[in-house]
N, C-alpha and C. Protein backbone atom coordinates (compact mmCIF):
# COMPACT_ATOMS: atom_id res chain seq x y z
N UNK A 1 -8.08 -8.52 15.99
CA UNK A 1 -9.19 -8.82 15.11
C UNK A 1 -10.14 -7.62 15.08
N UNK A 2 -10.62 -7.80 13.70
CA UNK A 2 -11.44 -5.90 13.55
C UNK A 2 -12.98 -6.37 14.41
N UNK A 3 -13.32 -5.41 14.95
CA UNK A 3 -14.88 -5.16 15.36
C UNK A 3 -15.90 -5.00 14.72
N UNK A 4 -16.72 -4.54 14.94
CA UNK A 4 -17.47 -3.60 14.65
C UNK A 4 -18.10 -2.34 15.33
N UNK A 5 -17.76 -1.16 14.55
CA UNK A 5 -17.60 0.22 15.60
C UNK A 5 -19.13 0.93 15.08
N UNK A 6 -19.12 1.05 14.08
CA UNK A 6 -20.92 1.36 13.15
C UNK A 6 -21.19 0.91 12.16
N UNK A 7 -22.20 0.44 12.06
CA UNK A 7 -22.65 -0.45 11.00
C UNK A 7 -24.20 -0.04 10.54
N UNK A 8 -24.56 0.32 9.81
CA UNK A 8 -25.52 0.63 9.51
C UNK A 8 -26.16 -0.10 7.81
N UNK A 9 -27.03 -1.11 7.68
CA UNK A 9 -26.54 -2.25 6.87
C UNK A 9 -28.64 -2.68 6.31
N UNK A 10 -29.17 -1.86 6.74
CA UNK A 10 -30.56 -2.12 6.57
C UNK A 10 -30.69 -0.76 5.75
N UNK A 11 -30.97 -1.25 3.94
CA UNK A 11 -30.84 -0.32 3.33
C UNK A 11 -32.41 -0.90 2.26
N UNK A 12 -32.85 0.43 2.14
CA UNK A 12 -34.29 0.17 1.04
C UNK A 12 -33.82 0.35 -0.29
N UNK A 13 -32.94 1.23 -0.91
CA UNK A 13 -33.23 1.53 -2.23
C UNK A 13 -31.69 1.35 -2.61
N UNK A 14 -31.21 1.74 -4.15
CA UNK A 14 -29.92 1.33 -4.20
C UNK A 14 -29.67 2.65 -5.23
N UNK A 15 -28.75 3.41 -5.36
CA UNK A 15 -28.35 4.75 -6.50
C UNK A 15 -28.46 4.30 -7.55
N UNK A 16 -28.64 5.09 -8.48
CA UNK A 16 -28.68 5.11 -9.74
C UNK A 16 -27.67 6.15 -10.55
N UNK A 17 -27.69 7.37 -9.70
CA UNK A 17 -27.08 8.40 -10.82
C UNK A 17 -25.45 7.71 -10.35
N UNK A 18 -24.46 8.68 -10.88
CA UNK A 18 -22.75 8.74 -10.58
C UNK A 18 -22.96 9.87 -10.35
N UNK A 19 -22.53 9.49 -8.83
CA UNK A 19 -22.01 10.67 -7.80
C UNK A 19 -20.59 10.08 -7.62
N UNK A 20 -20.54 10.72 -6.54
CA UNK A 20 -19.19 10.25 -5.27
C UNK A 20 -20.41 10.68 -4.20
N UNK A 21 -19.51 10.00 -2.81
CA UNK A 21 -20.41 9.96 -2.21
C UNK A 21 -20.13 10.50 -0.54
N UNK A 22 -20.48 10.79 0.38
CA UNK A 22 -20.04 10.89 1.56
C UNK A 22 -20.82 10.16 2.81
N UNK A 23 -20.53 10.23 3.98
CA UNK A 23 -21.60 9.72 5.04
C UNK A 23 -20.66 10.43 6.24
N UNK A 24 -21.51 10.58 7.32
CA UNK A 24 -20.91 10.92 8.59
C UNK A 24 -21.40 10.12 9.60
N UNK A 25 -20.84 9.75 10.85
CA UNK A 25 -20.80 8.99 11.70
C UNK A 25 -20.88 9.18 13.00
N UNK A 26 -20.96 8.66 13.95
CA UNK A 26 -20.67 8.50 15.42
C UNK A 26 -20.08 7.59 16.21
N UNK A 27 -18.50 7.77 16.61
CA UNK A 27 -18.16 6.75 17.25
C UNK A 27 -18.78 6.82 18.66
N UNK A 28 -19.43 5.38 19.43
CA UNK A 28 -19.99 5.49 20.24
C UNK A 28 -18.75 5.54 21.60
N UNK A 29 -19.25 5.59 23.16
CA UNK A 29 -18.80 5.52 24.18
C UNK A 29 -17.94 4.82 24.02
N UNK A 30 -16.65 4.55 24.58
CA UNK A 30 -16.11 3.11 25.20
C UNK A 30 -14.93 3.44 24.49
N UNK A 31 -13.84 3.04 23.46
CA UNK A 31 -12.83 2.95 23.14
C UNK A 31 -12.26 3.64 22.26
N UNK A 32 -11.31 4.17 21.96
CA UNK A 32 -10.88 4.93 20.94
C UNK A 32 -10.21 3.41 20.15
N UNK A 33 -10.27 3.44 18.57
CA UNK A 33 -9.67 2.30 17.78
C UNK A 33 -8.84 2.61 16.90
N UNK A 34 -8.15 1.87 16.16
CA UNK A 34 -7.87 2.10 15.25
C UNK A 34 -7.39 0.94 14.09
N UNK A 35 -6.53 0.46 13.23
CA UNK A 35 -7.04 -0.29 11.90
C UNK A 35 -7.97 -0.13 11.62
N UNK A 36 -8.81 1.07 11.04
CA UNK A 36 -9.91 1.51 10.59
C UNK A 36 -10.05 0.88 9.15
N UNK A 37 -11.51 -0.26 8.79
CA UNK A 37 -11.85 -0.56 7.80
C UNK A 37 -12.75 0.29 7.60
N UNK A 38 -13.16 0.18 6.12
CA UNK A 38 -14.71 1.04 5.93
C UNK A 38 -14.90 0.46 4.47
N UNK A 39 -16.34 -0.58 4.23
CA UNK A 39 -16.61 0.01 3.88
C UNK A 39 -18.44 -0.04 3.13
N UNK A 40 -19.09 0.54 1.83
CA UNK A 40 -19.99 0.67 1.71
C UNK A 40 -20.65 -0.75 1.51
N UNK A 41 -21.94 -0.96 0.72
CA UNK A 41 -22.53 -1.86 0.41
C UNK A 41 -23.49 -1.61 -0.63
N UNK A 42 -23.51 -2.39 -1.91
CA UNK A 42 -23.90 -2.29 -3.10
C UNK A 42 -25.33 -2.68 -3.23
N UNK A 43 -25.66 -3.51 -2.70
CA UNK A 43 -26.81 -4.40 -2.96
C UNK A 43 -28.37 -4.13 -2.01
N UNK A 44 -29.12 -2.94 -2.20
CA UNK A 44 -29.92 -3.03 -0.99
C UNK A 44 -30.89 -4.27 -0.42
N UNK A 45 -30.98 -4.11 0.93
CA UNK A 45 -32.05 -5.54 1.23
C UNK A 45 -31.57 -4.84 2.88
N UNK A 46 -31.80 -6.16 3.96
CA UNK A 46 -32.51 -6.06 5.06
C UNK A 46 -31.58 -7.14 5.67
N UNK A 47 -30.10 -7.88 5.83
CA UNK A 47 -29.17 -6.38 5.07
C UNK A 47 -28.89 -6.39 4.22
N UNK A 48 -28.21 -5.39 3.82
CA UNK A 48 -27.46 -5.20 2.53
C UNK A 48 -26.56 -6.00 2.19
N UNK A 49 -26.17 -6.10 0.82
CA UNK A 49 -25.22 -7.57 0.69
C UNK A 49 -24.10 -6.33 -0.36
N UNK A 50 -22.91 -7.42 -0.58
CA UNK A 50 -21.93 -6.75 -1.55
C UNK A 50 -21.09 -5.92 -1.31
N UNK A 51 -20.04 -5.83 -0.27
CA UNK A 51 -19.75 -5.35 0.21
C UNK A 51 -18.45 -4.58 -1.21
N UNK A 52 -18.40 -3.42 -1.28
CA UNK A 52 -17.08 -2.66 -1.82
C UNK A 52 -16.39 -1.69 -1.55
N UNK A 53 -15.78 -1.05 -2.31
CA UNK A 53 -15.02 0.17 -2.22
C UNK A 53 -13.96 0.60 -3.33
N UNK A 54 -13.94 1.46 -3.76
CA UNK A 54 -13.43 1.76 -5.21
C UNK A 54 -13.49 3.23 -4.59
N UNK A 55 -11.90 3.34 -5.29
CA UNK A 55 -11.12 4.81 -5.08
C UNK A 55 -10.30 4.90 -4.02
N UNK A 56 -10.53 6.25 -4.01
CA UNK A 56 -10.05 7.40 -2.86
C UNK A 56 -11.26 7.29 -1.64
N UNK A 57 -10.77 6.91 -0.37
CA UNK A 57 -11.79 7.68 0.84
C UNK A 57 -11.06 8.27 1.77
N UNK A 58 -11.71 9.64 2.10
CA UNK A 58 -11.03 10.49 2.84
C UNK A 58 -12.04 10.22 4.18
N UNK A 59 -10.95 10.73 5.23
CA UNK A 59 -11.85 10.37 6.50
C UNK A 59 -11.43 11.68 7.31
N UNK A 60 -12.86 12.62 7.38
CA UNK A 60 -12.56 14.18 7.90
C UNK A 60 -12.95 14.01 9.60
N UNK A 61 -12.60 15.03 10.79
CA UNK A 61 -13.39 15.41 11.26
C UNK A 61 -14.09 16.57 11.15
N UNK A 62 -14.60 17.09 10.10
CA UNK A 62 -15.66 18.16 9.91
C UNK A 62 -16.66 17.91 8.33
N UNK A 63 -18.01 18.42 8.36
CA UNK A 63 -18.35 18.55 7.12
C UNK A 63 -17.61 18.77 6.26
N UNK A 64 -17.61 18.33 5.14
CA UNK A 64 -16.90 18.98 3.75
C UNK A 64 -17.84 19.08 2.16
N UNK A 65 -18.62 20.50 2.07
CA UNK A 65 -19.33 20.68 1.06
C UNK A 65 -18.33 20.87 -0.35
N UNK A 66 -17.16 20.80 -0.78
CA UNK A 66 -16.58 20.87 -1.60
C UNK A 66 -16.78 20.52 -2.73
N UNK A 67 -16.48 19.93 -4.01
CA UNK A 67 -15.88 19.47 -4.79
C UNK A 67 -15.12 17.93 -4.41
N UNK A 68 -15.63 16.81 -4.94
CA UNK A 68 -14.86 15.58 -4.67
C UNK A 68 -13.25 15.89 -5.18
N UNK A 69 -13.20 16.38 -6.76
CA UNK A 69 -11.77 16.51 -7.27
C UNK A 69 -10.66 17.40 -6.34
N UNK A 70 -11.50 17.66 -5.55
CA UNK A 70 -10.93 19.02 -4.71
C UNK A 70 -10.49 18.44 -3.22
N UNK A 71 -10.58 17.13 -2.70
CA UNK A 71 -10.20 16.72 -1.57
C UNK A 71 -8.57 16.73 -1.84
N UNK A 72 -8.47 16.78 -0.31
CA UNK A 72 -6.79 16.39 -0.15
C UNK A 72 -6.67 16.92 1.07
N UNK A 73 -5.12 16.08 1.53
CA UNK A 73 -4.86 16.71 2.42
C UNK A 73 -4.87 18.03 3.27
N UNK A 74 -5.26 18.97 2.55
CA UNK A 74 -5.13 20.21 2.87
C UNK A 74 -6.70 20.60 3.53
N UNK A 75 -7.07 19.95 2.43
CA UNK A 75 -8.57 19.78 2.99
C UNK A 75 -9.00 19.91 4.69
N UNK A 76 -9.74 20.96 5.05
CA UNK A 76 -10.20 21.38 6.55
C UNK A 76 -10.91 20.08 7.08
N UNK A 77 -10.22 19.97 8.13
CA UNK A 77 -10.51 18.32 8.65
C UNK A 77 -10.01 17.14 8.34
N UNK A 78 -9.20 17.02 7.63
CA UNK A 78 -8.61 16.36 7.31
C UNK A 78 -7.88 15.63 7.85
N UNK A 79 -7.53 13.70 8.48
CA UNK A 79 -7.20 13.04 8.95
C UNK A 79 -6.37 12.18 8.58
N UNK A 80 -7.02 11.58 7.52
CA UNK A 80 -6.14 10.58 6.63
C UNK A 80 -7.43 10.14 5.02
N UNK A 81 -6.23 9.54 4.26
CA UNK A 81 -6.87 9.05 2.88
C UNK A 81 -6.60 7.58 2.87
N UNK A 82 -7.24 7.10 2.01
CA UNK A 82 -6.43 5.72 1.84
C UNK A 82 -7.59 5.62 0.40
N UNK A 83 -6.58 4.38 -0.75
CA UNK A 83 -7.04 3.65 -1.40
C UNK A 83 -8.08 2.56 -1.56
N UNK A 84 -9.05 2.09 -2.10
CA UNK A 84 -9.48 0.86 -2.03
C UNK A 84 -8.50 -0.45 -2.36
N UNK A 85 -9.08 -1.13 -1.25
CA UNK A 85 -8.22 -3.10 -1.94
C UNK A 85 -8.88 -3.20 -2.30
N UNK A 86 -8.24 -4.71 -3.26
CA UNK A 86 -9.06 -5.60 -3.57
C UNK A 86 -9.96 -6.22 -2.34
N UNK A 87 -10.38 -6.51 -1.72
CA UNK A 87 -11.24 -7.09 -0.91
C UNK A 87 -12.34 -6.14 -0.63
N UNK A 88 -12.85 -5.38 -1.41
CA UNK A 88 -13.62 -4.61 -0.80
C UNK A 88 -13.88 -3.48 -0.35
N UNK A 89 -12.77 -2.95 0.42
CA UNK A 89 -13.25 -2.42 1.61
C UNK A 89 -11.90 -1.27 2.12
N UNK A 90 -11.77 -0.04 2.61
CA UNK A 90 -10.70 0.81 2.39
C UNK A 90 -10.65 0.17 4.27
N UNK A 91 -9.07 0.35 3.78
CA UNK A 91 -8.20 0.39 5.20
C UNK A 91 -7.69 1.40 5.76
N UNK A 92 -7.37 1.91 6.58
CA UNK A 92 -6.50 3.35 6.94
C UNK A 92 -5.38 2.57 7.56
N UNK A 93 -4.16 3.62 7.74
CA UNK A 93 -2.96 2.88 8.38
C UNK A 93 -3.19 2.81 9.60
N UNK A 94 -2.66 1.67 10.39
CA UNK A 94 -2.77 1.88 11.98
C UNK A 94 -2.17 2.77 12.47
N UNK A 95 -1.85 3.73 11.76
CA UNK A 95 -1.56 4.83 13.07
C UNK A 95 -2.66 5.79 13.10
N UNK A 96 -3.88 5.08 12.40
CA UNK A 96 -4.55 6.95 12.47
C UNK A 96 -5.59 6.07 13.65
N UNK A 97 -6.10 6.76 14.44
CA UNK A 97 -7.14 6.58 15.41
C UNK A 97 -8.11 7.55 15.45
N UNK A 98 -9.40 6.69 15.76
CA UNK A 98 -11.06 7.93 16.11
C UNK A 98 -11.08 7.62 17.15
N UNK A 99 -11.96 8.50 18.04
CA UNK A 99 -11.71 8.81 19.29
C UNK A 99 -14.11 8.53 19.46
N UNK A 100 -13.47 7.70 20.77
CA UNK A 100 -15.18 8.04 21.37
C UNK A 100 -16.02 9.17 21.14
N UNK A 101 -17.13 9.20 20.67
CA UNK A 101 -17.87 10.21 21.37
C UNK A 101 -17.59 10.95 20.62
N UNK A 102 -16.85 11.26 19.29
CA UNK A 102 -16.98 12.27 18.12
C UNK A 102 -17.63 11.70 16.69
N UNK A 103 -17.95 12.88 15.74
CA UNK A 103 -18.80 12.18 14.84
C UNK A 103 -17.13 12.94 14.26
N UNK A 104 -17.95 11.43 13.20
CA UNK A 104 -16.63 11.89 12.03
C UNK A 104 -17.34 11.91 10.40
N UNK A 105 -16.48 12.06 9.34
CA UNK A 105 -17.19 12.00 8.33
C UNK A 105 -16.11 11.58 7.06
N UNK A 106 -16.93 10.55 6.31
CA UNK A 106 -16.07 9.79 5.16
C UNK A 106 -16.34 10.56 3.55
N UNK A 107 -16.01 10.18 2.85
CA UNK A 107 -15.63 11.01 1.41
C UNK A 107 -15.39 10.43 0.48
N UNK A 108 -15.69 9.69 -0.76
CA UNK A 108 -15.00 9.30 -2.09
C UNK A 108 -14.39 10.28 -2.75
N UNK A 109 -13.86 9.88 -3.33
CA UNK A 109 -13.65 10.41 -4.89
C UNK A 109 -13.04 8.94 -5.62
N UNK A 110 -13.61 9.50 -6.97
CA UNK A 110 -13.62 8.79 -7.57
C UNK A 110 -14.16 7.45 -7.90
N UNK A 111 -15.66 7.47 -7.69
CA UNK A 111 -16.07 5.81 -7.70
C UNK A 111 -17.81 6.23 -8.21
N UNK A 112 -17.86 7.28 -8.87
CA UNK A 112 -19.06 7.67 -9.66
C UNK A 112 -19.88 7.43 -9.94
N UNK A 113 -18.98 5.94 -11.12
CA UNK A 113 -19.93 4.80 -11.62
C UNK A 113 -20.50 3.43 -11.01
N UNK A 114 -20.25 3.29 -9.85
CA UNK A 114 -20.36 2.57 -8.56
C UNK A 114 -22.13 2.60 -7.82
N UNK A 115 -22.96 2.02 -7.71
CA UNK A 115 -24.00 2.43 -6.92
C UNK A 115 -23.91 1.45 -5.89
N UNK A 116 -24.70 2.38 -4.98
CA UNK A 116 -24.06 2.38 -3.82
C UNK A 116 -25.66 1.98 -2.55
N UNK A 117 -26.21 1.14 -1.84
CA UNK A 117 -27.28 1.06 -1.15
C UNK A 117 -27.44 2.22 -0.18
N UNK A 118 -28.47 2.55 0.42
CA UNK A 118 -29.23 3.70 1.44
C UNK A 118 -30.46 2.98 1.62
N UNK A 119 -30.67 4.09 2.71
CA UNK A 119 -32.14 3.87 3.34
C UNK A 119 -32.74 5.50 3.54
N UNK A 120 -33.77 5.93 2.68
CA UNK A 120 -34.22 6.73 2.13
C UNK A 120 -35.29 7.22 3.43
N UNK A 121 -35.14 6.56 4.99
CA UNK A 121 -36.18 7.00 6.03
C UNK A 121 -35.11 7.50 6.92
N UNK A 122 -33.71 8.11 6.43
CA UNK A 122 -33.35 8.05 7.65
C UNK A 122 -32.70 7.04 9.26
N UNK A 123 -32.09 6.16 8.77
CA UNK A 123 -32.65 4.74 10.07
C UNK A 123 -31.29 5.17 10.49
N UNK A 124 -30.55 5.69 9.98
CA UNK A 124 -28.75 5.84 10.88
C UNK A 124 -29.17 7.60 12.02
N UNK A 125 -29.46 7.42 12.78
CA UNK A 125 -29.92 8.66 13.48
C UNK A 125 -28.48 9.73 13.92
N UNK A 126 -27.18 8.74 13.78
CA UNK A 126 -25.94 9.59 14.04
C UNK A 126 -25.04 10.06 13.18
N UNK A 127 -26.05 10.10 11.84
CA UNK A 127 -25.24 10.53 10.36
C UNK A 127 -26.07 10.88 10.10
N UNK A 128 -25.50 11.67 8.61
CA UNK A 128 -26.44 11.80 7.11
C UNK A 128 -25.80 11.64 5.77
N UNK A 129 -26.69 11.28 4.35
CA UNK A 129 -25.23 10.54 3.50
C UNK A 129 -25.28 12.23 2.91
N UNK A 130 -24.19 11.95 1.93
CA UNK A 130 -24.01 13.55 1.22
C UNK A 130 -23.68 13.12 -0.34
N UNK A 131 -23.90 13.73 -1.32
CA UNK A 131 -23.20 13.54 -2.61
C UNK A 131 -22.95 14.39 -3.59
N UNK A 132 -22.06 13.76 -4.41
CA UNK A 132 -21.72 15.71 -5.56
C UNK A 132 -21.63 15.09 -6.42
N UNK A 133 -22.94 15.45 -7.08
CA UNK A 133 -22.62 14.57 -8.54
C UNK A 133 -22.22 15.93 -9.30
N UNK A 134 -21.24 16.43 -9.13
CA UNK A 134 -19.92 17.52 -9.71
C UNK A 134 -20.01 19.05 -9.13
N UNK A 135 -20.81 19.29 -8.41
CA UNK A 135 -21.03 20.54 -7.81
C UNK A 135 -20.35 20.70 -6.62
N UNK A 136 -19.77 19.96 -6.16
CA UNK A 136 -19.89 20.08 -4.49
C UNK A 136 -20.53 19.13 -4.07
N UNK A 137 -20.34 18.41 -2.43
CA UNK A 137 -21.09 17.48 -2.13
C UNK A 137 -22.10 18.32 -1.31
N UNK A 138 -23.41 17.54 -1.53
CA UNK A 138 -24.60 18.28 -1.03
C UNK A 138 -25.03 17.02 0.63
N UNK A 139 -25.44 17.85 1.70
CA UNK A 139 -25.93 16.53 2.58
C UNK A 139 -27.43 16.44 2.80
N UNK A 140 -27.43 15.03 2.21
CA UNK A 140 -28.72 14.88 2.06
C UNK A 140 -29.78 13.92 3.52
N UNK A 141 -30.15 14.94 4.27
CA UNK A 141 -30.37 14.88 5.76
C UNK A 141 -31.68 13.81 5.81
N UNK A 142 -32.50 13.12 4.75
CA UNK A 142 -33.15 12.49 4.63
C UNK A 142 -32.80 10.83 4.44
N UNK A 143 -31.45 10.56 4.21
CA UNK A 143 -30.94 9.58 3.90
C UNK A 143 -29.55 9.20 4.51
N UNK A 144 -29.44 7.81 4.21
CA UNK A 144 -28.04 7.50 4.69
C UNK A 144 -27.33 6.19 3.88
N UNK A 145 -26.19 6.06 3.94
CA UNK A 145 -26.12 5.20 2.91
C UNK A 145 -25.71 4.07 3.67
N UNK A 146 -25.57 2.63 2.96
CA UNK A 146 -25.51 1.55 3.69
C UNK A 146 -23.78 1.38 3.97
N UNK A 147 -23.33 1.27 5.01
CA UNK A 147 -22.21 1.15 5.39
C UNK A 147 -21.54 0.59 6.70
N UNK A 148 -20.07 0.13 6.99
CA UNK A 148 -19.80 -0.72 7.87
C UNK A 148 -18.20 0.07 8.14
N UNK A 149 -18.34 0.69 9.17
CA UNK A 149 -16.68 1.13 10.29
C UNK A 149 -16.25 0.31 11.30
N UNK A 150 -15.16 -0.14 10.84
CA UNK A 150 -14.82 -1.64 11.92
C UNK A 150 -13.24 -1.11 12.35
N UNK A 151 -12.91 -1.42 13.27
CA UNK A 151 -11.54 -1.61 14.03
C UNK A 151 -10.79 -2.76 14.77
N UNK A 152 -9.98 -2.02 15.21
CA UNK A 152 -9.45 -2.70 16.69
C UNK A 152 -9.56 -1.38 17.81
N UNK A 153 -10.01 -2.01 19.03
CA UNK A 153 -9.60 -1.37 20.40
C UNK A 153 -8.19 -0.70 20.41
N UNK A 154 -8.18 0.31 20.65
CA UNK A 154 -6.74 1.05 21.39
C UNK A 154 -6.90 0.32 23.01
N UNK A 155 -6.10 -0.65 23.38
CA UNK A 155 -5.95 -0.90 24.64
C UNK A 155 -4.81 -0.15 25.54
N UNK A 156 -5.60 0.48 26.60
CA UNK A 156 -4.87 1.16 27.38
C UNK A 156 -3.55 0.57 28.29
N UNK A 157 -2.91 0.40 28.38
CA UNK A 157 -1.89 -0.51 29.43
C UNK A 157 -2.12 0.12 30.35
N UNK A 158 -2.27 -0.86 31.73
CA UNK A 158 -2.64 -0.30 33.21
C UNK A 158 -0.86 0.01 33.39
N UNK A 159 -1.31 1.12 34.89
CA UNK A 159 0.10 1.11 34.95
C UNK A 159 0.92 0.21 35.59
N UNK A 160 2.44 0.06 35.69
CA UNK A 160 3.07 -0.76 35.87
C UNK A 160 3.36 -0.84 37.90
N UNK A 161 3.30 -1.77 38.33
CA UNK A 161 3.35 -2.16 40.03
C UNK A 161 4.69 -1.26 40.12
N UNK A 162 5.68 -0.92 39.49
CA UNK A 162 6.87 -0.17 39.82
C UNK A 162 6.59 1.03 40.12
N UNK A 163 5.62 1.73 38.91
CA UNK A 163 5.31 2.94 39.29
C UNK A 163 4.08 3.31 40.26
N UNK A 164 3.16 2.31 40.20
CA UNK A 164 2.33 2.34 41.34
C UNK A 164 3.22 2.52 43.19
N UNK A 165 4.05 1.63 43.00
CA UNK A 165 4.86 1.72 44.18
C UNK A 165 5.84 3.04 44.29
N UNK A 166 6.16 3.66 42.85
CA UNK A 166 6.41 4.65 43.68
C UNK A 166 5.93 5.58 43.52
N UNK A 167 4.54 6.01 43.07
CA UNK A 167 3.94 7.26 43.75
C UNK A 167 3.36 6.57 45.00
N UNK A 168 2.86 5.24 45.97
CA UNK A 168 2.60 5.09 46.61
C UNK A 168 3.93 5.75 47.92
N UNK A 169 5.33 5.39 47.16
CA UNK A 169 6.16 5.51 48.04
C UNK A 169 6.17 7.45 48.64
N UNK A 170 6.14 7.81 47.21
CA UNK A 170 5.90 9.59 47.54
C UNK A 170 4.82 10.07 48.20
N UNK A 171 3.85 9.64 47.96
CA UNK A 171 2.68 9.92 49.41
C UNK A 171 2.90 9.96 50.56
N UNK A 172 3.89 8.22 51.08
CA UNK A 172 4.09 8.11 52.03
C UNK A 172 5.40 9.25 52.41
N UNK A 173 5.99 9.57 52.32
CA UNK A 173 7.26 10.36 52.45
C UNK A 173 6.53 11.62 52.93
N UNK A 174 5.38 11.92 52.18
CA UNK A 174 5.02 13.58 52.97
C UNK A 174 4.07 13.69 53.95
């Protein structure tokens, strides 16, 4: 069952122009996950309601000032893409995983005509949102947009009493 890994969902104002859009993140301490959902929220308020996602979202580990038409794989940082569902909200495949303790950063293309909620004070302190309404995406360090990164836990398997017993057994031997 998915979590919640960052959520940032207390948004004041809502877009107006067509951009595409970006945000960056922080996965906190504790687990690396993966079934990575994501996604924005349309409707500002306290929280935000409406949850969607339309297009392309790319999920980097590094800034990317580019050109939205210009993402892709090749793209520096580059992790994985995925489509929007119907439900909302972009999925990544379970094989891609984020790791604790790194910031990462998300990407549209293609969803322009889409507006999208923020909070115009800043309130996500481990991001900033970014947008290109056709220039390049610009990051706009004053804002953040309303959004939700959910998973599952990567659970570690302890190790197995066989192999415990036998490095216990190789200790004992020397």
């Amino acid at each position: 069952m998915a979590a919640t890994i960052v959520d940032n969902t207390n948004a004041t104002d809502t877009s107006a122009g067509t951009f595409d859009y970006g945000q960056s993140f922080f996965v906190p301490s504790g687990s690396a996950w993966n079934n990575i959902i994501v996604n924005f929220w349309e409707t500002a308020g306290a929280p935000a309601t409406d949850s969607f996602a339309v297009g392309t979202l790319y999920l980097l580990d590094s800034e990317y000032l580019g050109n939205q038409a210009d993402l892709s794989p090749s793209t520096p940082g580059f992790i994985a893409q995925t489509s929007a569902t119907g439900g909302g909200v972009w999925e990544f495949s379970s094989s891609i995983t984020i790791s604790p303790n790194t910031q990462y950063w998300i990407y549209t293309q293609g969803i322009e005509i889409t507006p999208v909620a923020f909070n115009s004070e800043n309130n996500y302190a481990d991001g900033i949102a970014y947008q290109d309404v056709g220039f390049g995406y610009t990051a706009v360090p004053e804002s953040d947009l309303a959004f939700t990164v959910s998973g599952t836990a990567v659970v570690v398997p302890e190790p197995s009493s066989a192999l415990l017993l036998g490095i216990g057994a190789l200790c004992f031997t020397k």
